[in-house]
Protein backbone atom coordinates (compact mmCIF):
# COMPACT_ATOMS: atom_id res chain seq x y z
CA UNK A 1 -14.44 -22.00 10.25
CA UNK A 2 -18.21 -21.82 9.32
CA UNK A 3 -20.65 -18.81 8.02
CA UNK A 4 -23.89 -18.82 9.68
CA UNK A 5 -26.95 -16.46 8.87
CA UNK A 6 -29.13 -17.67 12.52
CA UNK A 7 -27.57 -19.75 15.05
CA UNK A 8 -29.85 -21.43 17.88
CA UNK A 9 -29.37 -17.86 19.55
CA UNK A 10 -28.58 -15.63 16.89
CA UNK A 11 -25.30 -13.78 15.94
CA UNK A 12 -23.03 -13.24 18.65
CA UNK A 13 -18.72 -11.61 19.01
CA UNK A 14 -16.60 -13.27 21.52
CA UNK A 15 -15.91 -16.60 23.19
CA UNK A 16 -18.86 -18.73 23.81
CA UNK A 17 -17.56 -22.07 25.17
CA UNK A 18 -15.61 -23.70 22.69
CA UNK A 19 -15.80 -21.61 19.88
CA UNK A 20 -15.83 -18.29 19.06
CA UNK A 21 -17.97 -15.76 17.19
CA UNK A 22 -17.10 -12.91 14.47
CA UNK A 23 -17.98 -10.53 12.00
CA UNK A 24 -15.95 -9.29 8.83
CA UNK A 25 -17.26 -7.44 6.28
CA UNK A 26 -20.79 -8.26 7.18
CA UNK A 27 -20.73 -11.86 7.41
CA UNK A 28 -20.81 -14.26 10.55
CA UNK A 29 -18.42 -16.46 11.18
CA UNK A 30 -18.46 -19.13 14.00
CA UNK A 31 -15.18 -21.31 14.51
CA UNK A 32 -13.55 -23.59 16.97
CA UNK A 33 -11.24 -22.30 20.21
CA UNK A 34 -7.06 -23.14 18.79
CA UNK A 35 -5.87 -26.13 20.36
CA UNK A 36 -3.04 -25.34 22.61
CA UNK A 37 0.39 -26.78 21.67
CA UNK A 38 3.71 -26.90 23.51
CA UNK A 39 5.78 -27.88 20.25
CA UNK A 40 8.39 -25.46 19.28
CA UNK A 41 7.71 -23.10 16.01
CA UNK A 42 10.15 -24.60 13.21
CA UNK A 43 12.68 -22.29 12.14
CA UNK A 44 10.39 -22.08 8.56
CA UNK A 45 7.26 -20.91 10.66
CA UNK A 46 9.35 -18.16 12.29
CA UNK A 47 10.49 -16.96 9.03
CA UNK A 48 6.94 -16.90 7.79
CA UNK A 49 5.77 -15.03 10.90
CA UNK A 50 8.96 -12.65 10.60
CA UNK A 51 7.97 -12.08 6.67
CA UNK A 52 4.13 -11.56 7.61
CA UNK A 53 4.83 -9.07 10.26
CA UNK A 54 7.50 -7.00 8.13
CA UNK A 55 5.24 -6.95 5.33
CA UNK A 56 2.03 -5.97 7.46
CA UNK A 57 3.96 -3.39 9.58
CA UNK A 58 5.64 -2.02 6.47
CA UNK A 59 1.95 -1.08 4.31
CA UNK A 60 0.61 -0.44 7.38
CA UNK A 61 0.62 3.62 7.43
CA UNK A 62 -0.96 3.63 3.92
CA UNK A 63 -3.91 1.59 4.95
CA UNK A 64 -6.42 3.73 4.08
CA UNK A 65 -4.92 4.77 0.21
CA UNK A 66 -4.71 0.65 0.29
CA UNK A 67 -8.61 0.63 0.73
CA UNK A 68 -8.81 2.80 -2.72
CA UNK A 69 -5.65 1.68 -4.58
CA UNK A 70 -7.12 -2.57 -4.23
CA UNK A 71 -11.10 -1.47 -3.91
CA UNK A 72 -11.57 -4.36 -7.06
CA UNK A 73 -10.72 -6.90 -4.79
CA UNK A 74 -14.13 -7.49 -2.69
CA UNK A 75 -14.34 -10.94 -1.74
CA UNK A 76 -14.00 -12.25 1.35
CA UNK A 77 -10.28 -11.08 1.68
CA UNK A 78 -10.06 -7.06 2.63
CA UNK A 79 -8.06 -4.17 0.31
CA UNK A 80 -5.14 -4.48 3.31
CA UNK A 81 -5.21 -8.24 3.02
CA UNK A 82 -4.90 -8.34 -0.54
CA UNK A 83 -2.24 -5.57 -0.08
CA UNK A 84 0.08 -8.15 2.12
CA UNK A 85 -0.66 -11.11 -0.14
CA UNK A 86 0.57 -9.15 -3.19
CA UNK A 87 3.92 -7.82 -1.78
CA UNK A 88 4.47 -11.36 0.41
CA UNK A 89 4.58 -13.17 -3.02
CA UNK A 90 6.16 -10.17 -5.38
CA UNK A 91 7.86 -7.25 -3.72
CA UNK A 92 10.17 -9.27 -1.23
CA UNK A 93 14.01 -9.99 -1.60
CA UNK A 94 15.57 -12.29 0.99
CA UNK A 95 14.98 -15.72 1.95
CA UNK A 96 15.07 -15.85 6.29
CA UNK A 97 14.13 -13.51 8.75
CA UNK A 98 17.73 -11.99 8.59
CA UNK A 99 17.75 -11.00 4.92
CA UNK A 100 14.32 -10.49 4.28
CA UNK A 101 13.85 -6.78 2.99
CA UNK A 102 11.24 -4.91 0.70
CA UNK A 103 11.83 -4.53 -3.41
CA UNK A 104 10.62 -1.03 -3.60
CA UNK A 105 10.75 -1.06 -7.58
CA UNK A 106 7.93 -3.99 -6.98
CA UNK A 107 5.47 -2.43 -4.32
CA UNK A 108 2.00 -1.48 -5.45
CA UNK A 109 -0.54 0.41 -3.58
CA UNK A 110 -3.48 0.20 -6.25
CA UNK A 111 -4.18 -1.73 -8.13
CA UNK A 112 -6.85 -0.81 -11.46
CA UNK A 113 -7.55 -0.21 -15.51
CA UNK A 114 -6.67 3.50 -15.48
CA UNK A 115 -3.88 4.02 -17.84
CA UNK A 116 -0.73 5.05 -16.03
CA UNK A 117 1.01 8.44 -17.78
CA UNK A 118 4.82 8.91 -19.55
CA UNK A 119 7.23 10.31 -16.65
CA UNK A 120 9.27 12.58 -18.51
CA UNK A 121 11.03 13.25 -15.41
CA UNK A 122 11.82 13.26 -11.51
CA UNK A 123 13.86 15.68 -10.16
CA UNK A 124 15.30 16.90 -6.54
CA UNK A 125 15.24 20.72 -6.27
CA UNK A 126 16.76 23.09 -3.74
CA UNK A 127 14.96 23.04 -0.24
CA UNK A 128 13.13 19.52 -0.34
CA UNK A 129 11.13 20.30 -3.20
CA UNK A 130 10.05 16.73 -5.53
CA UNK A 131 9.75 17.83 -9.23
CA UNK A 132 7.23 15.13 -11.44
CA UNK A 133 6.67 16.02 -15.02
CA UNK A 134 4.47 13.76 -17.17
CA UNK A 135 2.76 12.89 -20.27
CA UNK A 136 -0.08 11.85 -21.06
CA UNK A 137 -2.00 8.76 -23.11
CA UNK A 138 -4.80 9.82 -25.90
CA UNK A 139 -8.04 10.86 -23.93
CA UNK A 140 -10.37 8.29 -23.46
CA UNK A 141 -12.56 6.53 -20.77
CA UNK A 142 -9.39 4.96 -18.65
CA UNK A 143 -7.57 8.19 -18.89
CA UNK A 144 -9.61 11.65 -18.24
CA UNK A 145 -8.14 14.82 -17.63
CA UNK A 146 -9.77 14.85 -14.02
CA UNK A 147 -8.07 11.99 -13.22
CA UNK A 148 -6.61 12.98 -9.76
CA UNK A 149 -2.65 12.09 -9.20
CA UNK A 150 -1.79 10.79 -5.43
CA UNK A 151 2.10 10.42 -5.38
CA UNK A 152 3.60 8.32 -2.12
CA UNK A 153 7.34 8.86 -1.12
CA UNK A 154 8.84 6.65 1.31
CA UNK A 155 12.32 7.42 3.22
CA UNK A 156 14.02 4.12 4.43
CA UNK A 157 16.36 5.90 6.17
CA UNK A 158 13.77 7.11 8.84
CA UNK A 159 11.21 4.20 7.93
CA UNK A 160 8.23 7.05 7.11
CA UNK A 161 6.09 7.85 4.41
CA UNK A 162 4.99 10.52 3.13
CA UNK A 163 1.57 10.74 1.08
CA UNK A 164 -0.04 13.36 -1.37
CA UNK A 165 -3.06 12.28 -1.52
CA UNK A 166 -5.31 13.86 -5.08
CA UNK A 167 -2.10 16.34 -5.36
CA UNK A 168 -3.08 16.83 -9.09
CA UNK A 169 -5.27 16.51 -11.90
CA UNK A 170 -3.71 14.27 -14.81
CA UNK A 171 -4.44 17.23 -17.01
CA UNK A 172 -1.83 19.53 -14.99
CA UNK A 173 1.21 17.24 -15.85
CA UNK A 174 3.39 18.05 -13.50
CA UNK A 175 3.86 18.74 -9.92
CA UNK A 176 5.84 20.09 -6.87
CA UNK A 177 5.67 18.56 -3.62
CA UNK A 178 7.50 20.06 -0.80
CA UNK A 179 9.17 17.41 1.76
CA UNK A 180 10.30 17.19 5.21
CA UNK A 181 13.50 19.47 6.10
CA UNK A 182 14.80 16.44 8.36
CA UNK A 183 14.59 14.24 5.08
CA UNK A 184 17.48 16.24 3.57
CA UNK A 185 20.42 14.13 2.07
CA UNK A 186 18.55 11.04 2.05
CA UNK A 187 18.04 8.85 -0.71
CA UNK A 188 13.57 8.32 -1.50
CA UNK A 189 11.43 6.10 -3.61
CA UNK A 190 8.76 7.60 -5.08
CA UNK A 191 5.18 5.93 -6.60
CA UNK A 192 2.35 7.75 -8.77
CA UNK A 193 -1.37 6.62 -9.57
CA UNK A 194 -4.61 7.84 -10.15
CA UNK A 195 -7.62 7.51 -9.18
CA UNK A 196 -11.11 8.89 -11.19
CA UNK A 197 -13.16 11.36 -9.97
CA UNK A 198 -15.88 9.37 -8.55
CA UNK A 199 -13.39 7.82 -6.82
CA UNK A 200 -14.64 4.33 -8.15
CA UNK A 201 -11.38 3.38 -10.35
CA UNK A 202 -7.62 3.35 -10.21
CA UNK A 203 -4.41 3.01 -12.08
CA UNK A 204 -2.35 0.03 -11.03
CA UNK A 205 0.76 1.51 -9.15
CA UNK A 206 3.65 3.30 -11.15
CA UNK A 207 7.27 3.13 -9.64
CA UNK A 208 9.46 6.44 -10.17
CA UNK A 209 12.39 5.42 -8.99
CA UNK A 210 14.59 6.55 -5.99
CA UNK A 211 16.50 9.94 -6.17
CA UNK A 212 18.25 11.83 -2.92
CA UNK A 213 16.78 15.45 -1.31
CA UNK A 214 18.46 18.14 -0.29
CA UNK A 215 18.01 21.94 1.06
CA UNK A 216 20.16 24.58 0.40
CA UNK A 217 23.07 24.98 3.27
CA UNK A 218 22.64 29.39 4.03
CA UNK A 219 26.49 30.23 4.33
């Protein structure tokens, strides 16, 4: 693959003979058509392809927290590719396509110099309700009391997520989020960062372990 600023006819998108034309991230790229093969995938490219596409489908619903939590990373690679790199080499357990799985204790949707806070505690309350208490470093530049808190929860039971996006200030030091009714009696991992108020920085990604919901049964 080759970057080029003026071709013969410009910049173009698409197939043009035997090679092919794109854009990403507001560079031009120009490379050759794939060379069709009949050969078989080994059973170690499946596995790769089976690992990529878990990994990709699994961040996928957070893409655009992704695009805040890794905004440090702006090279050539994007936030959501830099996302899939991280967790391919440190947040998967298994070792084939049939045992690969997510660590959940190792995801990390941001990635920055904020500090992170002291989680005093994480509790399940009556009717769904997510209790975070925390404590805070000394003030200073990497940790401001209008710091904003975005807290992600993820049910593997029903495969969803659920995001709370600036739910918080870091001053505040605590906070109730309400979840869904039809998450009741499942077990949920729960993450915590922050992000500044210009929206220009981030704390790296702070796991808060799993704990199970419940509502109250009316008799």
């Amino acid at each position: 693959m080759a970057r080029y600023k003026n071709g013969i006819n410009g910049t173009f998108k698409g197939k043009l003979g035997n090679v092919v034309g794109a854009s990403s991230r507001g560079i031009d790229y120009m490379r050759s058509l794939p060379t069709p093969t009949l050969k078989a995938p080994s059973e170690k490219q499946l596995n790769q392809r089976a690992l990529l596409s878990m990994v990709s489908s699994w961040l996928k619903p957070l893409k655009a927290l992704i695009w805040i939590g890794y905004q440090i990373f702006n090279g050539e690679k994007t936030p959501m590719n830099q996302a899939v790199a991280f967790h391919l080499k440190e947040a998967v357990t298994g070792n084939s396509a049939a045992t690969y799985a997510i660590d959940f204790a190792r995801a990390v949707f941001s990635r920055g110099e904020l500090l992170i806070s002291l989680i005093k505690q994480v509790l399940a309350l009556a009717d769904g309700i997510l209790s975070i208490e925390w404590e805070n470093p000394s003030a200073s530049v990497f940790c401001k009391d209008d710091d904003r808190a975005t807290v992600v929860v993820y049910n593997p039971a029903k495969q969803e997520f659920v995001t709370f996006q600036d739910i918080a200030l870091r001053a505040e030091q605590k906070v109730d989020l309400q979840l869904p009714e039809n998450f009741s009696g499942d077990v949920v991992h729960t993450w915590m960062h922050y992000v500044n108020a210009a929206g220009d920085a981030v704390s790296t990604t702070q796991y808060l372990g799993e704990i199970q919901i419940f509502y109250q049964i009316d008799l």
